[in-house]
C-alpha atoms as a PDB file:
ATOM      1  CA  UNK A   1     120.805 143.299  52.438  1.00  0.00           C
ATOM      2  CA  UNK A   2     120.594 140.180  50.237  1.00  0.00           C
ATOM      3  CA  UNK A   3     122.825 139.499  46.675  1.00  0.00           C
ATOM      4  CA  UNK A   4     121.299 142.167  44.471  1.00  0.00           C
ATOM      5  CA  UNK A   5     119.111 144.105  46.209  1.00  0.00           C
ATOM      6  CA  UNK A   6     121.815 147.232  45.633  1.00  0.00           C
ATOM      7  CA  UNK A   7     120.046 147.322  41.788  1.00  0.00           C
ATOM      8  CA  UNK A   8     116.902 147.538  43.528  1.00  0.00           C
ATOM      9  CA  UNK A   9     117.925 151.426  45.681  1.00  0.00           C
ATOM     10  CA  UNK A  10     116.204 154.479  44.392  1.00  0.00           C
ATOM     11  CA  UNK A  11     118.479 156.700  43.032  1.00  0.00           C
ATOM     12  CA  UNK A  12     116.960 160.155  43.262  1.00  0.00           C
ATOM     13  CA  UNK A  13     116.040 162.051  46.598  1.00  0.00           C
ATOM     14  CA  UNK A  14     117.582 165.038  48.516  1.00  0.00           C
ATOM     15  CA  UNK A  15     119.775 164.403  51.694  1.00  0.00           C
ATOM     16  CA  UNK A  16     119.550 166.670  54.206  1.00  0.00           C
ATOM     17  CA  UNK A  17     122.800 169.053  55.269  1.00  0.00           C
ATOM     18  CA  UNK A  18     124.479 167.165  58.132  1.00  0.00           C
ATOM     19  CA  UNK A  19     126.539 168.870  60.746  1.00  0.00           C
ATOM     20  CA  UNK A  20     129.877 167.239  59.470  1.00  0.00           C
ATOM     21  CA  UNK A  21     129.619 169.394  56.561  1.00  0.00           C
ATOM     22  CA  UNK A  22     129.660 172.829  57.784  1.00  0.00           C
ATOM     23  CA  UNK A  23     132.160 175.494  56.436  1.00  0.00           C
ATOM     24  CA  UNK A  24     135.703 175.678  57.435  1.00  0.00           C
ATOM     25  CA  UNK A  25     137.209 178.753  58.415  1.00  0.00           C
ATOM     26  CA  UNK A  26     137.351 179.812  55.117  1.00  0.00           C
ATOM     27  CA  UNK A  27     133.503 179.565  54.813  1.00  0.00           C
ATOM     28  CA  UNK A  28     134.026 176.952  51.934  1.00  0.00           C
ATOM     29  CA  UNK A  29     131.847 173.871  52.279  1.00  0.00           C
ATOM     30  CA  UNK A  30     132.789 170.394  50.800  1.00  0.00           C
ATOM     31  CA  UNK A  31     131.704 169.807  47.516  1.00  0.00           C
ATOM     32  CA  UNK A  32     129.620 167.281  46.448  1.00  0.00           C
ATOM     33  CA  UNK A  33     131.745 164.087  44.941  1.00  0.00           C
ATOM     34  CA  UNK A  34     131.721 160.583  43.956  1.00  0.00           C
ATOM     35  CA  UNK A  35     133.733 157.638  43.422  1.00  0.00           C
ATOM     36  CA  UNK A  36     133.733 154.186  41.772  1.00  0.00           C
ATOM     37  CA  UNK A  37     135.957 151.508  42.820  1.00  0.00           C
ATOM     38  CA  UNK A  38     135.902 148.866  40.003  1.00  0.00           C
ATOM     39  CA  UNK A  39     136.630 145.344  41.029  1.00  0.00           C
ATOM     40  CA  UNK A  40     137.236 142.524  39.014  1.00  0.00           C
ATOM     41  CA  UNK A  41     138.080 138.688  39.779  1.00  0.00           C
ATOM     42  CA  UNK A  42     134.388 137.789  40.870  1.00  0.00           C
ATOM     43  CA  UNK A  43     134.706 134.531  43.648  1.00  0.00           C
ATOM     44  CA  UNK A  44     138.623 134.254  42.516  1.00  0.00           C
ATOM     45  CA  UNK A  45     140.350 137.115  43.995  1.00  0.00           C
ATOM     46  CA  UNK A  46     139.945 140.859  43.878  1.00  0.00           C
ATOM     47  CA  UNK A  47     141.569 143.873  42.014  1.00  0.00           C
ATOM     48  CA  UNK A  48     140.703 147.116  41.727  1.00  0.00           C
ATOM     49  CA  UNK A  49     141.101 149.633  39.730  1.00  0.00           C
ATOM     50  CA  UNK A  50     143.308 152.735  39.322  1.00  0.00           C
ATOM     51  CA  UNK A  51     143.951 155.788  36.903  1.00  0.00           C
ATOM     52  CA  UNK A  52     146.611 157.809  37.243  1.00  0.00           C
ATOM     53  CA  UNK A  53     146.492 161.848  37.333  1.00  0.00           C
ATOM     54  CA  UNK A  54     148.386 164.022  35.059  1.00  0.00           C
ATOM     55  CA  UNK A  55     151.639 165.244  36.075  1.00  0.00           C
ATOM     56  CA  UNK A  56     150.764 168.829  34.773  1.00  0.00           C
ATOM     57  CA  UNK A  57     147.468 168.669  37.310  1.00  0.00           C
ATOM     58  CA  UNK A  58     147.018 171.422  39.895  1.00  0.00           C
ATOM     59  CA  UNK A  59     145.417 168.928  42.575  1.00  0.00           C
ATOM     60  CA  UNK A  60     147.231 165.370  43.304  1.00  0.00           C
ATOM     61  CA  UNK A  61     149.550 165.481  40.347  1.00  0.00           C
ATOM     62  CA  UNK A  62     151.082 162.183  39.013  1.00  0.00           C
ATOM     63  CA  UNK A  63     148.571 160.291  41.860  1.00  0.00           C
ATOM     64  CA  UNK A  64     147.154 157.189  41.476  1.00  0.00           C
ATOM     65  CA  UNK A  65     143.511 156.741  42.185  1.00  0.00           C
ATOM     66  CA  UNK A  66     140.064 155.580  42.242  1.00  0.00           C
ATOM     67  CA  UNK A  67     137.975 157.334  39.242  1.00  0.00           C
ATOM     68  CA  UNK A  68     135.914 159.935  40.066  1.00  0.00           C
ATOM     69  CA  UNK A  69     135.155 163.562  40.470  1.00  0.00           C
ATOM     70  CA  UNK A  70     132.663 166.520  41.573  1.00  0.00           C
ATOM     71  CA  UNK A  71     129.077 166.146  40.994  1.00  0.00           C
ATOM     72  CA  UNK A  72     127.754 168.665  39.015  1.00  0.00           C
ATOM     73  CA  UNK A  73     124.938 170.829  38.835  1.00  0.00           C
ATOM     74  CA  UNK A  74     123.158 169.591  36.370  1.00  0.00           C
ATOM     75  CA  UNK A  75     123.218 166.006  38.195  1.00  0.00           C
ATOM     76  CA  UNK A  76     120.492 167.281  41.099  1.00  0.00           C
ATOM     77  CA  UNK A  77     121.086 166.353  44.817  1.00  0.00           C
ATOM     78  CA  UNK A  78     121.303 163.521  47.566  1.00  0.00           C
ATOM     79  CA  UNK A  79     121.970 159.782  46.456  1.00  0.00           C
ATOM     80  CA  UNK A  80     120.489 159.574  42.863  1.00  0.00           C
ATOM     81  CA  UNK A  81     123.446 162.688  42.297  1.00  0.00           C
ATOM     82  CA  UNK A  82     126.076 160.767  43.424  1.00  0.00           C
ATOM     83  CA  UNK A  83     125.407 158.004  41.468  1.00  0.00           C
ATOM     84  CA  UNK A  84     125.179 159.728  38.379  1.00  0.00           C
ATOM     85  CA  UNK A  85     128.137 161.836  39.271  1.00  0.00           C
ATOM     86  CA  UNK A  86     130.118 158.270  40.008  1.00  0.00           C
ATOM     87  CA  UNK A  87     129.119 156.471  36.439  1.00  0.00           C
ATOM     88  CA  UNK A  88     129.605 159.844  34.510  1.00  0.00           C
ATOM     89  CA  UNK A  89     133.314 160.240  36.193  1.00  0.00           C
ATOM     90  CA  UNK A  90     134.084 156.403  35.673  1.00  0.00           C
ATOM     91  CA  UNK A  91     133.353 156.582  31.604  1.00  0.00           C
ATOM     92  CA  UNK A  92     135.103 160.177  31.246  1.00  0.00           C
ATOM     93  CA  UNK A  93     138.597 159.046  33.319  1.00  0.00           C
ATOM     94  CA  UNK A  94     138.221 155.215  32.351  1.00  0.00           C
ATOM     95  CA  UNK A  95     136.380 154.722  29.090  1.00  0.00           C
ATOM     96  CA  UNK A  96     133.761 152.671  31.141  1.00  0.00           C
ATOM     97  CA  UNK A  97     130.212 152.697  30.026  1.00  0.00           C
ATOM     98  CA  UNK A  98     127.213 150.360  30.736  1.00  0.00           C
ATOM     99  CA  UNK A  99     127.169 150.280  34.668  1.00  0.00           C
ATOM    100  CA  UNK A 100     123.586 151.260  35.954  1.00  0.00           C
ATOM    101  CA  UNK A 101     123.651 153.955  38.136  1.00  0.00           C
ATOM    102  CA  UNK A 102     121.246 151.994  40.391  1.00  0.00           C
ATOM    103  CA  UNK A 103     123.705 148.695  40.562  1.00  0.00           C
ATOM    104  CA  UNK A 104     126.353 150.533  42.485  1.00  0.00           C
ATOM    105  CA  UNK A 105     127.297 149.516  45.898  1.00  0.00           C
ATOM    106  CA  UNK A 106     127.976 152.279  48.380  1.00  0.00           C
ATOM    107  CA  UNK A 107     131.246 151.873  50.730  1.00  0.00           C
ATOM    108  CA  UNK A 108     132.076 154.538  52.390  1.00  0.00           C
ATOM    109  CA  UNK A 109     131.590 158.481  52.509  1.00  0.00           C
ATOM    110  CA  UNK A 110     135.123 160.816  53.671  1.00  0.00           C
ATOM    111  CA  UNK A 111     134.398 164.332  54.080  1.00  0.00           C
ATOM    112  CA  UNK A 112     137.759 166.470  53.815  1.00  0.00           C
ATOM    113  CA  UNK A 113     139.082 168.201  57.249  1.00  0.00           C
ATOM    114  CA  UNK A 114     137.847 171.443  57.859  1.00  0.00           C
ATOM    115  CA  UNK A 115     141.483 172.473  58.366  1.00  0.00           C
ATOM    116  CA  UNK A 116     141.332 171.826  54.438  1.00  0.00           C
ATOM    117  CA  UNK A 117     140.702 175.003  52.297  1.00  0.00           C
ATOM    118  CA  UNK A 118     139.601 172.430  49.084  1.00  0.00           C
ATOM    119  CA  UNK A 119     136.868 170.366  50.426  1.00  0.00           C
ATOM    120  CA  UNK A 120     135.026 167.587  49.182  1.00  0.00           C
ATOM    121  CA  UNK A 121     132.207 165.545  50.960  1.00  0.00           C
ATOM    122  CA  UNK A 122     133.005 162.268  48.351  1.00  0.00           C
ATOM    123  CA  UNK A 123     130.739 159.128  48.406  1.00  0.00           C
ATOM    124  CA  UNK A 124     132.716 155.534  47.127  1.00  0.00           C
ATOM    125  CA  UNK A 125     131.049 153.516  45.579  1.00  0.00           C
ATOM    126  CA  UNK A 126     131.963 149.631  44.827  1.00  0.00           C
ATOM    127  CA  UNK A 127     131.147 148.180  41.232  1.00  0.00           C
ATOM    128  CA  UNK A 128     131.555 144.826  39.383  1.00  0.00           C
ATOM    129  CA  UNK A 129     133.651 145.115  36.362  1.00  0.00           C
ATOM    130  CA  UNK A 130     131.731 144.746  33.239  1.00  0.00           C
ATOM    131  CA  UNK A 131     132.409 141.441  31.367  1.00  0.00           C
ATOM    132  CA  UNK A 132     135.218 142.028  28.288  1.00  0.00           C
ATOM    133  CA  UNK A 133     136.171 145.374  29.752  1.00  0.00           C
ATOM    134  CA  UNK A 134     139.116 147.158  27.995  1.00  0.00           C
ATOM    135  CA  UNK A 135     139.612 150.332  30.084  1.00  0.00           C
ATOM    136  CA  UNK A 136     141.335 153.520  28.844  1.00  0.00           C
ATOM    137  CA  UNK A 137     142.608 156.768  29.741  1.00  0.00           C
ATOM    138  CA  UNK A 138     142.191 159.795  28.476  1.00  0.00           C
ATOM    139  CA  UNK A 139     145.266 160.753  28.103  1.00  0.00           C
ATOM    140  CA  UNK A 140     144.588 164.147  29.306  1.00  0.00           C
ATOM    141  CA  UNK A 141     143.083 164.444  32.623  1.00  0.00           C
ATOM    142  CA  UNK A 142     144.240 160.759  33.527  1.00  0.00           C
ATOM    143  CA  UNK A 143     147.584 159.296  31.824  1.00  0.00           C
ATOM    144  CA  UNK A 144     147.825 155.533  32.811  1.00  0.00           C
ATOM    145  CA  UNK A 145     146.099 152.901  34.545  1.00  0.00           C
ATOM    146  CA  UNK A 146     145.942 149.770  36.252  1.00  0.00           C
ATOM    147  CA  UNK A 147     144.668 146.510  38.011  1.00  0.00           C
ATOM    148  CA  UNK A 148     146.183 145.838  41.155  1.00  0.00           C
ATOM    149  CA  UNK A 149     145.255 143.607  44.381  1.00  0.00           C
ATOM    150  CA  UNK A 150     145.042 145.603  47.020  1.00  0.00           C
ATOM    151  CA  UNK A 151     147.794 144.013  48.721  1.00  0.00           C
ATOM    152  CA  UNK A 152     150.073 144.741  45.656  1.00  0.00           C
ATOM    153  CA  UNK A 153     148.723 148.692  45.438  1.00  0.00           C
ATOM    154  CA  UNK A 154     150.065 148.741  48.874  1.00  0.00           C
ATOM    155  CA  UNK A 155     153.452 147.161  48.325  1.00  0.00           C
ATOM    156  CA  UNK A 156     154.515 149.417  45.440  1.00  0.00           C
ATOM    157  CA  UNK A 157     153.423 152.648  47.160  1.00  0.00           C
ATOM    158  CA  UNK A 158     155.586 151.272  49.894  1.00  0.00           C
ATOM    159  CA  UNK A 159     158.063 150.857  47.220  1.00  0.00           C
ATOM    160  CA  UNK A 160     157.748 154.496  46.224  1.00  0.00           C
ATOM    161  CA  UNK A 161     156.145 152.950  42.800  1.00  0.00           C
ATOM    162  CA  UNK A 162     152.808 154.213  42.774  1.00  0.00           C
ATOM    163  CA  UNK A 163     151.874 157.555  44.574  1.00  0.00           C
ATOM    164  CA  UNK A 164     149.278 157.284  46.992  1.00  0.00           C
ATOM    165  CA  UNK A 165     147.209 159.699  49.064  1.00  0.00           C
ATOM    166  CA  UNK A 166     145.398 159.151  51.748  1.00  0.00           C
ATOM    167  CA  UNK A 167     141.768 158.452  51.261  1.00  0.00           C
ATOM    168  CA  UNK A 168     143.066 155.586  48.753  1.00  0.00           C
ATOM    169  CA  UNK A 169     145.352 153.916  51.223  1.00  0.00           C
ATOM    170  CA  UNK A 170     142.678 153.531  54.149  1.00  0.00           C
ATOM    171  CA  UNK A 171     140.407 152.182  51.468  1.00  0.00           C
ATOM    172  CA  UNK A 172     142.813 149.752  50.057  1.00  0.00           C
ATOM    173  CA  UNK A 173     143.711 148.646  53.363  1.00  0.00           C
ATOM    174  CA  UNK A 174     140.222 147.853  53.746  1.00  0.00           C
ATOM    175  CA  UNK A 175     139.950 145.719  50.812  1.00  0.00           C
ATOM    176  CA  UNK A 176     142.955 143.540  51.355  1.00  0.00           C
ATOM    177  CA  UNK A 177     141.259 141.825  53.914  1.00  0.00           C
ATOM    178  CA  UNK A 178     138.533 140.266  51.683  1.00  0.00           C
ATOM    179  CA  UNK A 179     139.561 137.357  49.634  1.00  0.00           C
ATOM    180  CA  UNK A 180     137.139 137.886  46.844  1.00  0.00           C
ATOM    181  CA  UNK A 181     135.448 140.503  44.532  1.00  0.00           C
ATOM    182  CA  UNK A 182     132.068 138.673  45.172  1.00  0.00           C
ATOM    183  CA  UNK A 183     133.469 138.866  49.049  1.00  0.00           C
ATOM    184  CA  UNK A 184     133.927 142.651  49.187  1.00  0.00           C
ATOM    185  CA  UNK A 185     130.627 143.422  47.273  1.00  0.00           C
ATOM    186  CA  UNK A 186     128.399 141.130  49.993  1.00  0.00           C
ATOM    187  CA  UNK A 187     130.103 142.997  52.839  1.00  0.00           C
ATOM    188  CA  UNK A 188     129.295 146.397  51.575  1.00  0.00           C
ATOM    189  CA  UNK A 189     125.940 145.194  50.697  1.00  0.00           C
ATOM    190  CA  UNK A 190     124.969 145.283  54.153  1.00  0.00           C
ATOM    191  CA  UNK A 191     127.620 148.034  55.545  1.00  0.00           C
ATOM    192  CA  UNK A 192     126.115 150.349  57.672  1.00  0.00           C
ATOM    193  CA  UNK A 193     127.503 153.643  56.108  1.00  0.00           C
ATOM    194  CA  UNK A 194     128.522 156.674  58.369  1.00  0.00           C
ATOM    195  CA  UNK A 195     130.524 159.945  57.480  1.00  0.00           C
ATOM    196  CA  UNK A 196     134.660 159.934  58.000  1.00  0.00           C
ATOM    197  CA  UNK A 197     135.787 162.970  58.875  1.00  0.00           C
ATOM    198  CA  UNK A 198     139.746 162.952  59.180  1.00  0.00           C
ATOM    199  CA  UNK A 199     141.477 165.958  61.580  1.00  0.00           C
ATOM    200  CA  UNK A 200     144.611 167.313  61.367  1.00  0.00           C
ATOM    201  CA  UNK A 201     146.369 168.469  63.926  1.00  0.00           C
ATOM    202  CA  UNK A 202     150.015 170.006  64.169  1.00  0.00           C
ATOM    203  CA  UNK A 203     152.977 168.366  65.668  1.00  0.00           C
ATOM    204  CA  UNK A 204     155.281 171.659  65.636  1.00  0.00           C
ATOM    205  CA  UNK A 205     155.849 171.587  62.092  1.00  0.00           C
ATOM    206  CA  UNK A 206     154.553 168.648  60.663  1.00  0.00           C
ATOM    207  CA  UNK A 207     150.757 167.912  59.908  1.00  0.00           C
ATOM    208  CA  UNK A 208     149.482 164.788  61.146  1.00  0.00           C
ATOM    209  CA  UNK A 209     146.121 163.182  59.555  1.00  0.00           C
ATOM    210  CA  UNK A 210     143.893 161.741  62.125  1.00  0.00           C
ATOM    211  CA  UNK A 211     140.825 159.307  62.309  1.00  0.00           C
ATOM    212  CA  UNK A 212     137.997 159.423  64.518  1.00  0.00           C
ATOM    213  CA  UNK A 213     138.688 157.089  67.320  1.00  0.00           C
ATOM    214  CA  UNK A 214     142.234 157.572  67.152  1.00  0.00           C
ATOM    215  CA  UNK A 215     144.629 158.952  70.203  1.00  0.00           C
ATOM    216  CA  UNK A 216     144.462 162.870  69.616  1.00  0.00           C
ATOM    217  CA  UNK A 217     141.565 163.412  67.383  1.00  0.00           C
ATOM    218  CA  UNK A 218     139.880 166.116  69.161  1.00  0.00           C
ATOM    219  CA  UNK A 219     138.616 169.752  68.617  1.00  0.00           C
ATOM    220  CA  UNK A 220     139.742 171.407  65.048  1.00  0.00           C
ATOM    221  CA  UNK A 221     143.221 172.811  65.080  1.00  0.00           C
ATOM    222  CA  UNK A 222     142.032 175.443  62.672  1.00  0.00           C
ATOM    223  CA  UNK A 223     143.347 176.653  59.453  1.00  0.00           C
ATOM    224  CA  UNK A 224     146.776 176.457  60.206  1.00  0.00           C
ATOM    225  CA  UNK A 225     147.185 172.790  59.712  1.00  0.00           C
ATOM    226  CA  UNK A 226     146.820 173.643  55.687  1.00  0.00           C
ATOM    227  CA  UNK A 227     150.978 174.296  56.025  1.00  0.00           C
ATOM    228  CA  UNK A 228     151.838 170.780  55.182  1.00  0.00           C
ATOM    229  CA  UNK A 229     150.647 167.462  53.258  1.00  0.00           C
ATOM    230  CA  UNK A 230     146.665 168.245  54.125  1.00  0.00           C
ATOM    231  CA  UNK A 231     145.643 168.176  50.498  1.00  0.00           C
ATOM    232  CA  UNK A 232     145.432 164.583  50.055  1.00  0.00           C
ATOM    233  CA  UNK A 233     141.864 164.125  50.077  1.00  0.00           C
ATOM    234  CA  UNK A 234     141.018 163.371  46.314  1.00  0.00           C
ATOM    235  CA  UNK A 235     137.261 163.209  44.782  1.00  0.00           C
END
């Protein structure tokens, strides 16, 4: 797709149910989600941004991640939702108004195992920072934030600096391999998007989180894998 033809998308619609997003064995389906990954440092470099959860949070407390969040009801269905959903989450967690629904570059789309008893079905989304942008938290739902490279994000996780789940990781690992903002945006322009659907399967005790294409990712291992470090998958 050429340089701005992501203003140019329609942004209402339905999208029809997909079998990736069946139940678990719970019966829960994933919720619909959406996420904004805000990039500054236009034909420079590239940095994204990051909030940081409450420690007092029930799900991924004290985490670092992309803003973002369920859509809700009000919001309607299919593509036009998850827009909405994605510039609503980015202004309530980041103080970040102005973006146009309609300018928003889709990346990817992760759908949380079914082994998972708190699904989401969560579309990322890619946006340029607006010009003069002074981010802020909350201070209730989110605490901190930040502007890393990706290649930095990394490095302090690895550091045991900045908490990290899953989702965020792949993604940032990803990015680091675009020099640019402009870079990133151009790729995902003309990305071909398909769902990710992670597995986990059970290595005695431990819970191992598996991509498609990867050695071992076969039929669900069922409900079970929920014992350990499966509830990374944030909105």
């Amino acid at each position: 797709m050429a340089d701005g033809g992501a203003g140019h998308r329609p942004v209402t619609g339905k999208e029809p149910r997909r079998s990736h997003e069946t139940p678990n064995s719970t019966g829960e389906a994933p919720r619909q989600a959406a996420t904004v990954v805000l990039l500054r440092g236009g034909a420079r470099t590239l940095e994204v941004l990051l909030v940081q959860r409450t420690h007092a949070a029930r799900f991924m407390a004290g985490v670092w991640v992309f803003p973002g969040g369920a859509v809700d009801a009000h919001e309607g269905e299919g593509d036009g939702a998850h827009r909405c959903a994605a510039v609503r989450e980015l202004g309530e967690e980041a103080a970040v108004d102005g973006i146009d629904p309609g300018d928003l570059v889709k990346f990817s789309r992760w759908i949380t195992p079914r082994e998972v008893s708190v699904r989401f079905d969560t579309h990322f989304f890619l946006a340029r920072a607006p010009s003069g942008l002074k981010p802020a938290v909350d201070g209730d739902e989110c605490i901190d934030l930040g502007w890393f490279s990706p290649a930095g994000a990394l490095a302090a996780h690895g550091r045991g600096e900045l908490p990290l789940v899953f989702p965020t990781i792949k993604h940032l690992q990803q990015f680091g391999a675009f020099p640019s903002a402009d870079a990133l945006l151009e790729h995902a322009r003309g990305r071909e998007i398909l769902p990710v659907l992670p597995r986990v399967v059970l290595e005695g005790e431990v819970a191992r989180i598996l991509l498609p294409g990867e050695p071992g990712y076969g039929p669900s291992t069922g409900s079970s894998g929920r014992r350990r470090g499966v509830s990374d998958f944030p909105p």
